[in-house]
N, C-alpha and C. Protein backbone atom coordinates (compact mmCIF):
# COMPACT_ATOMS: atom_id res chain seq x y z
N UNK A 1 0.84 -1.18 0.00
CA UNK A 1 0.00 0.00 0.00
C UNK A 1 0.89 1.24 0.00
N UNK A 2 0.49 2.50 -0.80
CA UNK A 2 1.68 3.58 -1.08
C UNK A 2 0.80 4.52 -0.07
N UNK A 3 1.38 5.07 0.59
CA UNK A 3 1.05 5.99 1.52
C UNK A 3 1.11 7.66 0.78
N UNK A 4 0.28 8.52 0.79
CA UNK A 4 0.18 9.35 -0.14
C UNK A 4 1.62 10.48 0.83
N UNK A 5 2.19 11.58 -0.02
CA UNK A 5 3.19 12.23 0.77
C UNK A 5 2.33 13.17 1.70
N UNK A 6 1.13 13.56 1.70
CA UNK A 6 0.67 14.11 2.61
C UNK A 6 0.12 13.48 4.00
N UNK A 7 -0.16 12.65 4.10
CA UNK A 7 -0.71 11.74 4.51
C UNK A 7 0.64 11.45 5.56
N UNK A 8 1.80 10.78 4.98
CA UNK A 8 2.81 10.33 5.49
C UNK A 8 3.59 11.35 6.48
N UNK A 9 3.31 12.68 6.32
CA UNK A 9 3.76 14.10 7.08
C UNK A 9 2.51 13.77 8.28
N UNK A 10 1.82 13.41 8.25
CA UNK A 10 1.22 13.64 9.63
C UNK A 10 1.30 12.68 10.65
N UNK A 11 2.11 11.56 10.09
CA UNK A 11 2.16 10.39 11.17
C UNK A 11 3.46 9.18 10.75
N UNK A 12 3.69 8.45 11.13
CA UNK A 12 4.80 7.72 11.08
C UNK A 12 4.42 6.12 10.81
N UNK A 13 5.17 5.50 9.79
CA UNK A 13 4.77 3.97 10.19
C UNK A 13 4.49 3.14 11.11
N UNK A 14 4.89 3.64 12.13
CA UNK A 14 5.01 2.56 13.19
C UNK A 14 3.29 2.81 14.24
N UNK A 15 2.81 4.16 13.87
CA UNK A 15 1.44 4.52 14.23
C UNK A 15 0.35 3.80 14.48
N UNK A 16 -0.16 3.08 13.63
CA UNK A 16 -1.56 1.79 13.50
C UNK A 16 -0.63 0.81 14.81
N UNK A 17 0.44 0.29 14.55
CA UNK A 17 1.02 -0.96 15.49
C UNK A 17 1.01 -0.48 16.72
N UNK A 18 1.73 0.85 17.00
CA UNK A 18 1.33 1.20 18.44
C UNK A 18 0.13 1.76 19.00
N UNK A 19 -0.28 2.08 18.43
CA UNK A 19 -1.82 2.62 18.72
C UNK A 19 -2.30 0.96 19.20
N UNK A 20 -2.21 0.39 18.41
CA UNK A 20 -3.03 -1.07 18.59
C UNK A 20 -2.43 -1.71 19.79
N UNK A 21 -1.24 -1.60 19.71
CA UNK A 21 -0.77 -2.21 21.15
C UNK A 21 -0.88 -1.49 22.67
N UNK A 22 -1.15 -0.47 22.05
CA UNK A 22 -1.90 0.51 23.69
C UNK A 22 -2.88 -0.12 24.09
N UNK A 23 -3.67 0.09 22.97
CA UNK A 23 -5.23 -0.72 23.46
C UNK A 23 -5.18 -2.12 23.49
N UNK A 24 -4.65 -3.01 23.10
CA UNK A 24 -4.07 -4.10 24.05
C UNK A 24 -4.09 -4.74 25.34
N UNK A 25 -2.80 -3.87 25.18
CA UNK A 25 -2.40 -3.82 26.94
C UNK A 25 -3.67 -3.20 27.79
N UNK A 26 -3.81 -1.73 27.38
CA UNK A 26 -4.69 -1.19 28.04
C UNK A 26 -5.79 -1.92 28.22
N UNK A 27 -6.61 -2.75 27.63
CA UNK A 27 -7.61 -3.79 27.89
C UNK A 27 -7.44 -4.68 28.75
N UNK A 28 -6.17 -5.73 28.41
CA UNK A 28 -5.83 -6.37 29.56
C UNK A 28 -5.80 -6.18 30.94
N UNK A 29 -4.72 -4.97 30.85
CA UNK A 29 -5.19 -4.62 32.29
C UNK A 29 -6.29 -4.26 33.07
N UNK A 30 -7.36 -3.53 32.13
CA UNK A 30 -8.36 -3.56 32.79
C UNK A 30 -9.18 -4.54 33.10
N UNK A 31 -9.13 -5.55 32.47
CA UNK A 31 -9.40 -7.39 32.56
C UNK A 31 -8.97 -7.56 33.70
N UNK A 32 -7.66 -7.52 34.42
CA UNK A 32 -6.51 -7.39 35.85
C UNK A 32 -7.00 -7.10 36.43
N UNK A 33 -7.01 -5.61 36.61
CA UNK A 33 -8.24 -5.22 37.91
C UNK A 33 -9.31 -5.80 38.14
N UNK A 34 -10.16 -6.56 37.25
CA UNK A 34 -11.66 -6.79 37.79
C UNK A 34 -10.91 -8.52 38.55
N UNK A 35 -9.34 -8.97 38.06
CA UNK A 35 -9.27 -10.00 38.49
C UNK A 35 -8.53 -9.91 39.64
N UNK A 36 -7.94 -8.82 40.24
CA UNK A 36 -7.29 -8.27 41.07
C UNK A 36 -8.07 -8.08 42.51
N UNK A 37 -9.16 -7.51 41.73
CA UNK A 37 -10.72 -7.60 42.87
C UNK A 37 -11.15 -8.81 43.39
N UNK A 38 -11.08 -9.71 42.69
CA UNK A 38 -11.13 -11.10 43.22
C UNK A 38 -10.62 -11.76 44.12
N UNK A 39 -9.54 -12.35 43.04
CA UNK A 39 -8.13 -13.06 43.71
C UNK A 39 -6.76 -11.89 44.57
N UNK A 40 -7.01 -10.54 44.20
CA UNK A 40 -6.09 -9.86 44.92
C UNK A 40 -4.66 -10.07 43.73
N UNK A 41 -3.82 -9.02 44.35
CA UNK A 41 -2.52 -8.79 43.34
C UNK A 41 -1.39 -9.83 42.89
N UNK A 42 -1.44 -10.43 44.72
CA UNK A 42 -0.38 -11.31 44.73
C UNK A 42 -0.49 -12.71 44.23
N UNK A 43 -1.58 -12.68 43.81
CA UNK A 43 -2.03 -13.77 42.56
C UNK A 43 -1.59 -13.71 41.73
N UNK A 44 -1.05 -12.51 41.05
CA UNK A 44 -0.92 -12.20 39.49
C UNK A 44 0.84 -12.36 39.26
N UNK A 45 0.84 -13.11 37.91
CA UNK A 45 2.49 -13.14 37.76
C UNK A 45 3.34 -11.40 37.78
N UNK A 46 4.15 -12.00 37.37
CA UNK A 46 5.29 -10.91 37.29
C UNK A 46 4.67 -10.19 35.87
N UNK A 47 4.30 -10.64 34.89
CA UNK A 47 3.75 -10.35 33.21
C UNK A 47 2.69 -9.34 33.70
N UNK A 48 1.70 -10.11 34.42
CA UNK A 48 0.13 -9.53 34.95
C UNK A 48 0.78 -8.29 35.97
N UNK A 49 1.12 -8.36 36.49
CA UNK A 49 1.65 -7.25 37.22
C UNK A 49 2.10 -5.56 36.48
N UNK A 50 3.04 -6.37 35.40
CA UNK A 50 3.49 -4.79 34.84
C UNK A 50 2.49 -4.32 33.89
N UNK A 51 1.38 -5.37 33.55
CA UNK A 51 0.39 -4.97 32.85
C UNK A 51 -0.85 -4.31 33.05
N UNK A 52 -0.97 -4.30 34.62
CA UNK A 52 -1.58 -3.54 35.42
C UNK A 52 -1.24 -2.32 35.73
N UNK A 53 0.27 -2.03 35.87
CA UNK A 53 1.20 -1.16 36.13
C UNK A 53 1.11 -0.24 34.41
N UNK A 54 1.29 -0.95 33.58
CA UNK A 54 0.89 -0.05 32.34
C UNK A 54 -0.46 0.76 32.22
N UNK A 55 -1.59 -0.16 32.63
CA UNK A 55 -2.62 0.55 32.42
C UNK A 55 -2.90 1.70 33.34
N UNK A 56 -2.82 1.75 34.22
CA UNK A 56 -2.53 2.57 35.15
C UNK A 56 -1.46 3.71 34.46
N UNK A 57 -0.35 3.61 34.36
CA UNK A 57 0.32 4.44 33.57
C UNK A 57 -0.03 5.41 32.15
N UNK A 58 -0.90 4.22 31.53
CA UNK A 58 -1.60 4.71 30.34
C UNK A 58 -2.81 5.73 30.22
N UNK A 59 -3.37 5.51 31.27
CA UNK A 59 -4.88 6.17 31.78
C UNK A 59 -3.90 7.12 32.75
N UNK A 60 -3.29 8.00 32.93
CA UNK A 60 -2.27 8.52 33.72
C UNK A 60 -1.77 9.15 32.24
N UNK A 61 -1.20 9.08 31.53
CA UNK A 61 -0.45 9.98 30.53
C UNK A 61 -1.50 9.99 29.25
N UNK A 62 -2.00 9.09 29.02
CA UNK A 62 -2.82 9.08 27.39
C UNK A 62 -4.15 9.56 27.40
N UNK A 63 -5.38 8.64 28.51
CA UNK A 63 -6.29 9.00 28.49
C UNK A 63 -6.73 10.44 29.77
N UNK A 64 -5.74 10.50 30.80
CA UNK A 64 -5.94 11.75 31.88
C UNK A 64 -4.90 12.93 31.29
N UNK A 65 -4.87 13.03 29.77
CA UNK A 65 -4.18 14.24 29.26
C UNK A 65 -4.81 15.52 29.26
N UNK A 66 -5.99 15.35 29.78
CA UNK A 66 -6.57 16.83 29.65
C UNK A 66 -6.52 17.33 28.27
N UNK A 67 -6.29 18.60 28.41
CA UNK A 67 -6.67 19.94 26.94
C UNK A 67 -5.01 19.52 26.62
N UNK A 68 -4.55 18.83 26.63
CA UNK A 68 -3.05 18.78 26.17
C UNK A 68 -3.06 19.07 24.55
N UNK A 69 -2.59 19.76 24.07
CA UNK A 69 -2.50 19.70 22.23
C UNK A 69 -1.40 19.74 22.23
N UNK A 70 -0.74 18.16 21.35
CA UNK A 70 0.70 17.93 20.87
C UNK A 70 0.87 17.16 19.81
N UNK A 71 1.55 17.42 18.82
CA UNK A 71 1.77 16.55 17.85
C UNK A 71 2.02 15.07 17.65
N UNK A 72 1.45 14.62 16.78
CA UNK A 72 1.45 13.16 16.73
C UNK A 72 2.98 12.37 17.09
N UNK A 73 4.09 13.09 17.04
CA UNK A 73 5.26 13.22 16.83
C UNK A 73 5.37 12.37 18.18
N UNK A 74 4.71 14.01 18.96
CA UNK A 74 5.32 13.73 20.54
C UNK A 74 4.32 12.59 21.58
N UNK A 75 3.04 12.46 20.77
CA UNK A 75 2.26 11.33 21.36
C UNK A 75 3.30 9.64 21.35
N UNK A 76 3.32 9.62 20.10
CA UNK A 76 4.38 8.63 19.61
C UNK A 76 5.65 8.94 20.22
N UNK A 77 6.30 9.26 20.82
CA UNK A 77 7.55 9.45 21.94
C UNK A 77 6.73 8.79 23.32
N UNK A 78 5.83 9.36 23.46
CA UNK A 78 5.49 9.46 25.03
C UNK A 78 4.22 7.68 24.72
N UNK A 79 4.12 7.26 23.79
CA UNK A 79 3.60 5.94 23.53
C UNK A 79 5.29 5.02 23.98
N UNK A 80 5.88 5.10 23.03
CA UNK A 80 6.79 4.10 23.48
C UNK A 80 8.03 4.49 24.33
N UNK A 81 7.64 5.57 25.28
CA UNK A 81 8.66 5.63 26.61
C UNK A 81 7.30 4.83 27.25
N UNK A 82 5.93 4.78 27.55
CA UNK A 82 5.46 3.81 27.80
C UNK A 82 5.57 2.42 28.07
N UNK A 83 5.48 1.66 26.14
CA UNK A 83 5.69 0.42 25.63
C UNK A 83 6.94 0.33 26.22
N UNK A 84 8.33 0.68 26.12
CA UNK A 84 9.51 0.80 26.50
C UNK A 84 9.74 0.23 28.13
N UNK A 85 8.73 0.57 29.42
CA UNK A 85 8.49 -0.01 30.51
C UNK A 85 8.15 -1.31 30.38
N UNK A 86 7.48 -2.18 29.05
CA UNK A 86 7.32 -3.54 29.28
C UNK A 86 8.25 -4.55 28.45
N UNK A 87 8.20 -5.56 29.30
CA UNK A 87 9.21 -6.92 28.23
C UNK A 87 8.77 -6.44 26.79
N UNK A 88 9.57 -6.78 25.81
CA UNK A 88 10.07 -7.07 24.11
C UNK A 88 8.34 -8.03 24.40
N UNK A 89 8.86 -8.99 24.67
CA UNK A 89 8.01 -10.25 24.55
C UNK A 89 6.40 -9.89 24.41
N UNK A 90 6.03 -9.05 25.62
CA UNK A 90 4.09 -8.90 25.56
C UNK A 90 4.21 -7.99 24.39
N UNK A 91 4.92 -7.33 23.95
CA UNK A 91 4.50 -6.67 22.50
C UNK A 91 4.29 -7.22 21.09
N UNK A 92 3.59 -8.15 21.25
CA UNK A 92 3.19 -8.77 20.13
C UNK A 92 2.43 -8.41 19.06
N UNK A 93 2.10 -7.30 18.75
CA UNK A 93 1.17 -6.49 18.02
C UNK A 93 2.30 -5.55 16.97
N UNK A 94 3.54 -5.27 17.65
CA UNK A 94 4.22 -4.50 17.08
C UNK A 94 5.48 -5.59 16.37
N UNK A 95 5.54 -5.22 14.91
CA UNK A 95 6.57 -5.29 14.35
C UNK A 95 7.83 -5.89 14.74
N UNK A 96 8.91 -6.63 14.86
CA UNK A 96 10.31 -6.73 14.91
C UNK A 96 11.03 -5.17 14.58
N UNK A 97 11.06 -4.89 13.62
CA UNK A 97 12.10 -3.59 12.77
C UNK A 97 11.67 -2.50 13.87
N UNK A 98 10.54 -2.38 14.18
CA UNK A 98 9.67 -1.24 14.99
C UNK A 98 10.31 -1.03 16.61
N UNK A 99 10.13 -2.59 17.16
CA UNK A 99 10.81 -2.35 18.58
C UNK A 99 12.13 -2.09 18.49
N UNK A 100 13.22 -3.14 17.32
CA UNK A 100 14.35 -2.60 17.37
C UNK A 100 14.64 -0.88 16.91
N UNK A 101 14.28 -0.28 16.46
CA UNK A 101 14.28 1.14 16.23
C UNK A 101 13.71 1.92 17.25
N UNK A 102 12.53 1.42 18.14
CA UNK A 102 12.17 1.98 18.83
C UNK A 102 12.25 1.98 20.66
N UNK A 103 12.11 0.75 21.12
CA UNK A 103 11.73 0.18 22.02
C UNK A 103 13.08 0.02 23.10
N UNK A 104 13.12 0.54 23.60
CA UNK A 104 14.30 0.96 24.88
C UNK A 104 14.08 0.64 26.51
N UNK A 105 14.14 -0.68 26.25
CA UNK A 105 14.06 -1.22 27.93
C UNK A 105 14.83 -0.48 29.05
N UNK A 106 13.94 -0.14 29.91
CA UNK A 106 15.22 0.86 31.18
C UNK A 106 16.25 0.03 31.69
């Protein structure tokens, strides 16, 4: 598929994959909490844990942004200093070429 040159100025390839992998995670975890309510935290692996810890993070920078107006640029920075907090591994939505270019474990 050819991406038109205007089109391509407002957003980056790697856009649709991370977008999709926000909402992902972000689902899961909210899946977590209702299982968290249950069984409690210390039930949950080490995986379930930071995935709780994302959503929380996510609803914290993405969805509690307020009147924030910033370029797609800097959404996509502040997406994968996000993604970047979890294992390579749960990112399964995104690309190979994408995490290596992008994806910076602390």
């Amino acid at each position: 598929m050819m991406i038109s040159p205007i089109r391509s100025r407002k957003t980056r390839p790697d856009h649709r994959s991370v977008a999709d992998q926000l909402y992902a995670l972000y689902a899961e975890g909210r899946d977590l909490r209702r299982l968290v309510a249950i069984i409690g935290e210390t039930a949950l692996s080490a995986d379930d844990r930071q995935v709780l810890e994302f959503a929380k993070r996510f609803e914290e920078t993405f969805i509690g942004q307020g009147m924030t107006d910033r370029e797609i640029q800097d959404s996509l920075g502040i997406a994968w200093d996000l993604l970047s907090g979890m294992p390579a591994k749960l990112l399964k939505r995104i690309p190979q070429d994408y995490l290596d270019q992008y994806h910076r474990p602390a």
